[in-house]
Protein backbone atom coordinates (compact mmCIF):
# COMPACT_ATOMS: atom_id res chain seq x y z
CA UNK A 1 77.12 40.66 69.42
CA UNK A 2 74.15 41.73 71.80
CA UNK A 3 71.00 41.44 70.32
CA UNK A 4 67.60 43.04 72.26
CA UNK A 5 63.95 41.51 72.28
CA UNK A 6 61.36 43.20 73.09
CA UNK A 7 59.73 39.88 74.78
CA UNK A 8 56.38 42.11 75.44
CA UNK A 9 55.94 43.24 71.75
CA UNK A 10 53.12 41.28 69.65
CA UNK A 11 49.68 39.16 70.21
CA UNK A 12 51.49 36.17 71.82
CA UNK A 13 54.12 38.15 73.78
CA UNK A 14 55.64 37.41 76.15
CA UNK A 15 55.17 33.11 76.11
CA UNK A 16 55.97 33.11 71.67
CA UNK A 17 58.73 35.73 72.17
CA UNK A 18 60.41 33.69 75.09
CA UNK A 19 60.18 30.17 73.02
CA UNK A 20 61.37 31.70 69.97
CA UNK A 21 64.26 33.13 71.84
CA UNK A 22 65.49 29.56 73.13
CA UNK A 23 64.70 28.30 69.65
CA UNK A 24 67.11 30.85 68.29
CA UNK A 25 70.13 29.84 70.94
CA UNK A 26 71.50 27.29 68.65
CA UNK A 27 71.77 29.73 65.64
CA UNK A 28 74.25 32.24 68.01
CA UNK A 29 77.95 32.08 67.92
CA UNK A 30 80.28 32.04 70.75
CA UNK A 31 80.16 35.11 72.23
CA UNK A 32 76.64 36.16 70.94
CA UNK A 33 74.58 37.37 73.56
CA UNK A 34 70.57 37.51 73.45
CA UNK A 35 69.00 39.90 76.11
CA UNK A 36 65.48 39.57 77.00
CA UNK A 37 63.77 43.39 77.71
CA UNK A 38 60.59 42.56 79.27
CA UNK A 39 58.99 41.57 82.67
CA UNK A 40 61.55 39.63 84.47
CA UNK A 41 58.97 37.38 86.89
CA UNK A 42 56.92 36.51 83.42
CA UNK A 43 60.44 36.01 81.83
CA UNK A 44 62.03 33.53 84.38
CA UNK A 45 58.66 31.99 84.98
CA UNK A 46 58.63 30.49 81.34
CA UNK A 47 62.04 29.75 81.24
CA UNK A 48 61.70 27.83 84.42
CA UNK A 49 58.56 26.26 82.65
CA UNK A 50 60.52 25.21 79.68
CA UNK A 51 63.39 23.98 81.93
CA UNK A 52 65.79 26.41 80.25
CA UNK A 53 68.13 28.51 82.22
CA UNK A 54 68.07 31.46 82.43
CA UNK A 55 71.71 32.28 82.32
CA UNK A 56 71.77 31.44 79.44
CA UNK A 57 70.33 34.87 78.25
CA UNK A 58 70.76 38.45 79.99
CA UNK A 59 67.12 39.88 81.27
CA UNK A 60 66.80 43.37 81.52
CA UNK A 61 63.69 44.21 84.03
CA UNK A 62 60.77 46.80 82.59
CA UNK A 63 57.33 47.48 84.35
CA UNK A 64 55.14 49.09 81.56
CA UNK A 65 54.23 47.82 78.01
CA UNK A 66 53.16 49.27 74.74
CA UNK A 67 50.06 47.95 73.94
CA UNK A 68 49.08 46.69 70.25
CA UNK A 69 46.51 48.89 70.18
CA UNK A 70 48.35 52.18 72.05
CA UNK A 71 48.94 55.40 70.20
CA UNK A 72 52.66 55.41 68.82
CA UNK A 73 54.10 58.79 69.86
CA UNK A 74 51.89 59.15 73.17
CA UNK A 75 52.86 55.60 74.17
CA UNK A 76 56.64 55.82 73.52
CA UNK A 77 57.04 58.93 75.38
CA UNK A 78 54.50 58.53 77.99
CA UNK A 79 55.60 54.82 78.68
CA UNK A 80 59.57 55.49 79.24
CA UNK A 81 59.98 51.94 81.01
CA UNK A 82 58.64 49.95 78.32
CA UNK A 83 59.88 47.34 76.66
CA UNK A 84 60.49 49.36 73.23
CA UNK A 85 61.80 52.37 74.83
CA UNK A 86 63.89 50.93 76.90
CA UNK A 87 65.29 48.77 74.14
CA UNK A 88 66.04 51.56 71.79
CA UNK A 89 67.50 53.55 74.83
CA UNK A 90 69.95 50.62 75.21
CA UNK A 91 70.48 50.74 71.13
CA UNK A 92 71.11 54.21 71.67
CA UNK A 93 73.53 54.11 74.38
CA UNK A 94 75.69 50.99 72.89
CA UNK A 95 74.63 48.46 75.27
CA UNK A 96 72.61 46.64 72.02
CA UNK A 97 73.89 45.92 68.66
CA UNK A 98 70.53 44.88 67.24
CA UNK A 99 67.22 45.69 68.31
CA UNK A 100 63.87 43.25 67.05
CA UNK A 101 60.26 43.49 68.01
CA UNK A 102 56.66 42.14 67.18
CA UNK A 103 55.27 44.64 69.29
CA UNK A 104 53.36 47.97 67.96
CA UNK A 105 54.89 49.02 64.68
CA UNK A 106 53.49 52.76 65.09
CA UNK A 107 55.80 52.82 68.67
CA UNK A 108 58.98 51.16 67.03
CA UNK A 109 58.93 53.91 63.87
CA UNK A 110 58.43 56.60 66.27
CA UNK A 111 61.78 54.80 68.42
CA UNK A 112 63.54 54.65 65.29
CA UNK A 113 63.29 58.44 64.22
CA UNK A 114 63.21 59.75 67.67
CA UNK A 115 65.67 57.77 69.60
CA UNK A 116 68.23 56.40 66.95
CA UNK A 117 67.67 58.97 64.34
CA UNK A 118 68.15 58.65 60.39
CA UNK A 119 70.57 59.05 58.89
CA UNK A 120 71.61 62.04 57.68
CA UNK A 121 71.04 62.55 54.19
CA UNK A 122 68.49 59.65 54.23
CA UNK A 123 64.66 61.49 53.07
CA UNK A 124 63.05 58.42 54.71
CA UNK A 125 64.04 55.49 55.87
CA UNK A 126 62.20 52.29 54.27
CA UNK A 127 61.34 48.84 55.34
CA UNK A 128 63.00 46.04 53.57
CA UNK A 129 60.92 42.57 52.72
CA UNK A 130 63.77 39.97 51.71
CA UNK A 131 61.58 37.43 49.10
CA UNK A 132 62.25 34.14 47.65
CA UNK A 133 62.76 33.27 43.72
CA UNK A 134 61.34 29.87 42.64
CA UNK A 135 65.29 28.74 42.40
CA UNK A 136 65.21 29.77 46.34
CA UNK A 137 67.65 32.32 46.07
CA UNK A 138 66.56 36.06 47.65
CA UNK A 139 65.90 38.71 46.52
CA UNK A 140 64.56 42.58 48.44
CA UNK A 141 62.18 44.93 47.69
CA UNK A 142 61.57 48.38 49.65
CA UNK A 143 59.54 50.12 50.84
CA UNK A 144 57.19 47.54 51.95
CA UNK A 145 54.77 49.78 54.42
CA UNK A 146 56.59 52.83 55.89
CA UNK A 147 55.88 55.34 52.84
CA UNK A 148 52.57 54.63 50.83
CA UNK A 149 53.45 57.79 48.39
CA UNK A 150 57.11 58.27 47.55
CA UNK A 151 58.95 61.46 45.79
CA UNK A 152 61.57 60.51 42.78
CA UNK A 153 63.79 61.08 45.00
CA UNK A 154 62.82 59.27 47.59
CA UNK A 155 62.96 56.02 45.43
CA UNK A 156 65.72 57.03 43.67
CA UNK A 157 67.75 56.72 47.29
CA UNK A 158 65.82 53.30 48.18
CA UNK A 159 67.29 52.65 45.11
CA UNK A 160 71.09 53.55 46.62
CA UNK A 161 69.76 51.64 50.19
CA UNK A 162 68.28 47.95 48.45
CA UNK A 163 71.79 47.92 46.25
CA UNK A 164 73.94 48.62 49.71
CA UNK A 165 71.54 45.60 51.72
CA UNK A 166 71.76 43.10 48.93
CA UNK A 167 75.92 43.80 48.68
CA UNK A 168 76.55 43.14 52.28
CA UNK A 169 73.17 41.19 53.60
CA UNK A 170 73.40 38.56 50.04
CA UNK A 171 77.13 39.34 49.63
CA UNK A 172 76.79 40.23 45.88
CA UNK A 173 79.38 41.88 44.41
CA UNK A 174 76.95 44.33 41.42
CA UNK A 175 73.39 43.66 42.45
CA UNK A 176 70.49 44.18 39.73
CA UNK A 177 68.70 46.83 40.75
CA UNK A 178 64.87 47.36 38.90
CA UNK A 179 61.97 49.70 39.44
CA UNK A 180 58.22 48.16 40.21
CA UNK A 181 56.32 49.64 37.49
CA UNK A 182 52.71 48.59 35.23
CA UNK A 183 55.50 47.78 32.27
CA UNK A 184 58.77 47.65 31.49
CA UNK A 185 58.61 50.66 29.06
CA UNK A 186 60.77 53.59 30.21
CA UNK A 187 57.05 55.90 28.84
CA UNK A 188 54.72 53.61 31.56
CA UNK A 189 53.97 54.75 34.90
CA UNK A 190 53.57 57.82 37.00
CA UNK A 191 55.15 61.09 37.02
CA UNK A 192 56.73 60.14 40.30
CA UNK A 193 58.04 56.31 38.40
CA UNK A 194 59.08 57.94 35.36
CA UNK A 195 61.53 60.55 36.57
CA UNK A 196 62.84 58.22 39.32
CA UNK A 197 63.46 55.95 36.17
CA UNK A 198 65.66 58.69 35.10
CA UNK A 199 67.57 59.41 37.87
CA UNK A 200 68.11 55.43 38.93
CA UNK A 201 69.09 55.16 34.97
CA UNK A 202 71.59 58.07 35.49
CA UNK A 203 73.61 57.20 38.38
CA UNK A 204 76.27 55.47 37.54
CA UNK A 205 77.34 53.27 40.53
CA UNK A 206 73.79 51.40 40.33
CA UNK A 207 73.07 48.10 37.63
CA UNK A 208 69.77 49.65 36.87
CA UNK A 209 67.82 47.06 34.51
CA UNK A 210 65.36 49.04 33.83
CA UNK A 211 61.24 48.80 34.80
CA UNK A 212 60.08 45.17 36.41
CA UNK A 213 56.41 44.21 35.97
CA UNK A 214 55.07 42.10 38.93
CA UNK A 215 54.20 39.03 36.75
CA UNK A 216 57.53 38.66 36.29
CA UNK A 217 58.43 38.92 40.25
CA UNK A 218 59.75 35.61 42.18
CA UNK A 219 61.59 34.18 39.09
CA UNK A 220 64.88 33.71 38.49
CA UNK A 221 65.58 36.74 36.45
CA UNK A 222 64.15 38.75 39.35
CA UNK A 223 66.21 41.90 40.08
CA UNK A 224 68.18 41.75 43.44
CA UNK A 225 66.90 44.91 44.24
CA UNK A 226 63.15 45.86 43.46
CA UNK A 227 62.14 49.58 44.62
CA UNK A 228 58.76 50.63 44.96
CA UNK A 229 56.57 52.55 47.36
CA UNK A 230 55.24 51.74 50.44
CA UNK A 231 51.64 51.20 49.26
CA UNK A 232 52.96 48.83 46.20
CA UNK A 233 55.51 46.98 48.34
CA UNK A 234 52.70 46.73 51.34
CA UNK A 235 50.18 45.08 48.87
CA UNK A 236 52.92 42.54 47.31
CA UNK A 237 53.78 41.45 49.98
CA UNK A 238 50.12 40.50 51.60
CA UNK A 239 49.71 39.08 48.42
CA UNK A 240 51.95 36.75 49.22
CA UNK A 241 50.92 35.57 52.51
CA UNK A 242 47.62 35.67 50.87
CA UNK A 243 48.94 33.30 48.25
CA UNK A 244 50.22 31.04 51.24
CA UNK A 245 46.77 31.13 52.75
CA UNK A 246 45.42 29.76 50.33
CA UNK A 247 48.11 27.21 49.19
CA UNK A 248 48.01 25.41 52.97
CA UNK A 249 43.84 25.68 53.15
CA UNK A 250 43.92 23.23 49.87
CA UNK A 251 46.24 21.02 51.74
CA UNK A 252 48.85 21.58 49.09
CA UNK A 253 52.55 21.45 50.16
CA UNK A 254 55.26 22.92 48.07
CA UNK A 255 58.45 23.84 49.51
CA UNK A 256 59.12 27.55 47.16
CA UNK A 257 55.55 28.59 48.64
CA UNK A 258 56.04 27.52 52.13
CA UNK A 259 58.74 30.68 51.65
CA UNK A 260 56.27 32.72 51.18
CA UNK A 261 54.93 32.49 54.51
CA UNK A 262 55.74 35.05 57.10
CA UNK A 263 56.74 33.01 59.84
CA UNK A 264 59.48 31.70 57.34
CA UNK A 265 60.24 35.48 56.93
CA UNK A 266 60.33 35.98 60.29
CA UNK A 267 61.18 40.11 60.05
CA UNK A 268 61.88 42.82 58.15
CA UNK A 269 64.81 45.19 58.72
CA UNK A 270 64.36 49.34 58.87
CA UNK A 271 67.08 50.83 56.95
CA UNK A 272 68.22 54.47 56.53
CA UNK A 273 68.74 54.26 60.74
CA UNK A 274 71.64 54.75 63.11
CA UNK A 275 70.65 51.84 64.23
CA UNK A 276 69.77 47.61 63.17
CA UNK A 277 66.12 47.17 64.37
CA UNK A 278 63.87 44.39 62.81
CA UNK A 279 60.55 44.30 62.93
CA UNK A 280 58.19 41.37 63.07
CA UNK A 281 54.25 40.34 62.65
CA UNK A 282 52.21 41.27 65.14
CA UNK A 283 50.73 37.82 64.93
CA UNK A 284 53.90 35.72 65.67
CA UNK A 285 54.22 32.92 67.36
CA UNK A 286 57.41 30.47 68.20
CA UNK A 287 58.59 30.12 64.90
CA UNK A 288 58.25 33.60 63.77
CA UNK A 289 60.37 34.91 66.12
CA UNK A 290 62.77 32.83 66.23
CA UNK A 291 63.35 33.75 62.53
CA UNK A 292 62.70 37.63 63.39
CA UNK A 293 66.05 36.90 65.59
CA UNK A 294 67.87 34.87 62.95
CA UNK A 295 66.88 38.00 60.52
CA UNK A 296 68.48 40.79 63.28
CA UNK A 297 71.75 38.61 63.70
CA UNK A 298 71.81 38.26 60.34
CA UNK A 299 71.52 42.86 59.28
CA UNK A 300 73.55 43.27 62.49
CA UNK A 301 76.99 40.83 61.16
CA UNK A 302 76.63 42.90 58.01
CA UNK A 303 77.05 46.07 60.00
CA UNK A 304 74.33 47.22 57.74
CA UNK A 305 73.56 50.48 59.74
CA UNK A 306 77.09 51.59 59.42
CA UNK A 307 77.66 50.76 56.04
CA UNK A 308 74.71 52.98 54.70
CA UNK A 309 76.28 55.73 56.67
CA UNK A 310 79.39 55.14 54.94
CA UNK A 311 77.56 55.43 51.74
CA UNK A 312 75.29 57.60 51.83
């Protein structure tokens, strides 16, 4: 398995992106292979400051960067020997099996629909948050930022994409699947969450539980699969860094909360691509990435890409 960082991507890059790299060696299996897209002289200079070989990853040379604060579509096309663009060029052409950045998030959507493509018969592809329940197992919820107002339709098929993650990402064999809603009646909610109630209730292939109310979110009787827009899933999940925040400022320590911080998290997968990409916080540091890699290992040994394709 090959597995690309963009080691120029994010507020720290490249010094957090290189130690989180070496942090993530020990989590690789024989024959796994991380490549390091990025600057080569900034590269070897902090391996040779960490006293870490560099043999022991493959660097791949680039000369321009996306900046945090660039302009998505100009940048990726203007800036062709960039970290991101070359990375998804490399996805594109085989020579990657998983792609992961905490670089601009505008320039890595516009990679994913312009260089990898959807997949056909995806509407639009969604961003996946993997969460904790207070018994520590997982649970997902999509779409967490990339579509703030969603068709039926649309959620109807992250309703198809969250059931096909949790099968092969958590491995269960008939995940729950539930819709976000302001009540678990099937009568509450929008036009857009009541027919997409319907057509989630309808489809036969799906265990659809119904409507799930976010008091009820991070307990054990959590669905495996919660679907919701991108403005909904966007606000849980700051919520719950939020909740973090605040947790650590009191001093408090609590091991289900310390999940709920993002450097735990690490990075969340795009799905509905021809591709695996991951992408982290643009605040990351050493730890972050590290788990942003553990994440992209992780969706690329489930073949996820390919298995949607399969699917859908």
């Amino acid at each position: 398995m090959r597995i690309g960082i963009d080691v120029m991507g994010g507020d720290f890059a490249p010094d957090a992106i290189i130690e989180g790299a070496v942090d993530a060696l020990p989590s690789l299996q024989s024959g796994d292979t991380l490549v390091l897209i990025g600057d080569r002289g900034a590269i070897c200079g902090k391996l040779a400051e960490m006293n870490i070989e560099p043999s022991l990853f493959e660097i791949v040379n680039t000369t321009q960067v996306i900046e945090m604060g660039d302009h998505p579509a100009k940048s990726f096309s203007q800036k062709r020997d960039s970290s991101i663009a070359v990375g998804y060029g490399m996805l594109k052409s085989n020579l990657l099996d998983g792609f992961c950045s905490a670089g601009n998030t505008g320039a890595m959507l516009v990679g994913a629909s312009y260089t990898v493509n959807v997949v056909p018969g995806i509407f639009r592809p969604a961003l996946v948050a993997v969460l904790p329940r207070i018994d520590f197992s997982k649970f997902v919820i999509l779409d967490v930022g990339l579509n703030p107002d969603c068709k039926p339709d649309v959620l109807f098929q992250y309703g198809l994409l969250g059931n096909i993650f949790a099968k092969n990402v958590f491995e269960k064999e008939n995940p729950t699947v539930g819709l976000l809603n302001i009540g678990e009646e099937e009568s509450k909610g929008t036009s857009a969450i009541k027919m997409a109630y319907e057509l989630l209730k309808g489809y036969p292939d799906l265990n659809f539980i119904g409507n799930v109310e976010a008091n009820t979110l991070f307990q054990e009787a959590t669905p495996d699969v919660v679907v919701c827009d991108g403005f909904a899933g966007n606000v849980l999940l700051k919520l719950g860094e939020s909740f973090h925040h605040i947790y650590s400022r009191k001093g408090l320590k609590d091991d289900f909360f310390d999940q709920l911080n993002f450097e735990k998290i690490g990075g969340m997968p795009i799905i509905g691509i021809n591709a695996n990409v991951v992408i982290g916080h643009g605040i990351s540091k050493r730890e972050a990435i590290k788990n942003m890699i553990i994440s992209t290992k992780e969706v690329t040994s489930a073949d996820l890409a390919q298995k949607i394709k399969e699917a859908i």
